[in-house]
Protein backbone atom coordinates (compact mmCIF):
# COMPACT_ATOMS: atom_id res chain seq x y z
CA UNK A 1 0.68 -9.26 -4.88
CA UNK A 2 -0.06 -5.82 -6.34
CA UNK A 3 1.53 -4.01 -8.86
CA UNK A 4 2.93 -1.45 -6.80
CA UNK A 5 5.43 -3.71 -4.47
CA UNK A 6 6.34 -5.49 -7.53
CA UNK A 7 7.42 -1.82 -9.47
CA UNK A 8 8.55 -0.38 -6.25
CA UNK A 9 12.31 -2.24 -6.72
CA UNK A 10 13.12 -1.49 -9.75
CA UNK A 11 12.42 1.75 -9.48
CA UNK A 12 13.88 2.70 -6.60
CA UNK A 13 17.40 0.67 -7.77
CA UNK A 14 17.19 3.30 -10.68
CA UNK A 15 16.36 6.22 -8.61
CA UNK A 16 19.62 4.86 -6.42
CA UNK A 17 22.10 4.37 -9.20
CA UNK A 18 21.19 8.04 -10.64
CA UNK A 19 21.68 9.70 -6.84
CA UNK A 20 25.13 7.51 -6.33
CA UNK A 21 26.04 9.23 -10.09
CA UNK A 22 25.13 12.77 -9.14
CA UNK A 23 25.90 12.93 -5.70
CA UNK A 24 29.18 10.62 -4.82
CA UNK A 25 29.90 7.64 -2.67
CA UNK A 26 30.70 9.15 0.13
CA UNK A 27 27.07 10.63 0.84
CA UNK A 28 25.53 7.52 -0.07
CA UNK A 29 27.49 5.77 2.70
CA UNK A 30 26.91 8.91 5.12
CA UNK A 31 23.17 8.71 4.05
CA UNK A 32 23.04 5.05 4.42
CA UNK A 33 24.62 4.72 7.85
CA UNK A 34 22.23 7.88 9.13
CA UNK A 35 18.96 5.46 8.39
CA UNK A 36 20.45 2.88 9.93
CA UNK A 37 21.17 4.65 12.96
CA UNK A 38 17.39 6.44 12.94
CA UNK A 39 16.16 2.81 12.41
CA UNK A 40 17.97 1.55 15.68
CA UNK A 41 16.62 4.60 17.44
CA UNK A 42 13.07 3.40 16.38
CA UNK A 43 13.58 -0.15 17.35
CA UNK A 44 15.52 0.80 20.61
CA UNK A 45 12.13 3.61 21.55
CA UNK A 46 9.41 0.85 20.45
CA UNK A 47 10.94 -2.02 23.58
CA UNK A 48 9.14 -1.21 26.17
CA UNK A 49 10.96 -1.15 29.37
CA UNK A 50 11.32 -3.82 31.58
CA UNK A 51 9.41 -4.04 34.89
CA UNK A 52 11.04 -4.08 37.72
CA UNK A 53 10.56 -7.56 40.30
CA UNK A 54 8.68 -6.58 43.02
């Protein structure tokens, strides 16, 4: 393990809780729900498509 992955939590839970303060709920569920939909896009582009029986 290196350092890095094992910081890379905790800081990023911080860095979370002080944009939820600042910003609202309501973007961080907006925000949320837009990677998740990017992240489908990405899985949904990378399947290749199916050949067709000849």
């Amino acid at each position: 393990m290196t350092i890095s992955g094992n910081i890379g939590g905790p800081v990023l839970s911080i860095a979370s809780g002080i944009i939820l303060d600042r910003v609202g709920e309501e973007f961080a569920i907006i925000f949320c729900a837009n990677l998740i939909a990017i992240g489908r896009i990405n899985i949904f582009s990378a399947i290749p498509p199916k050949k067709e029986l000849e």
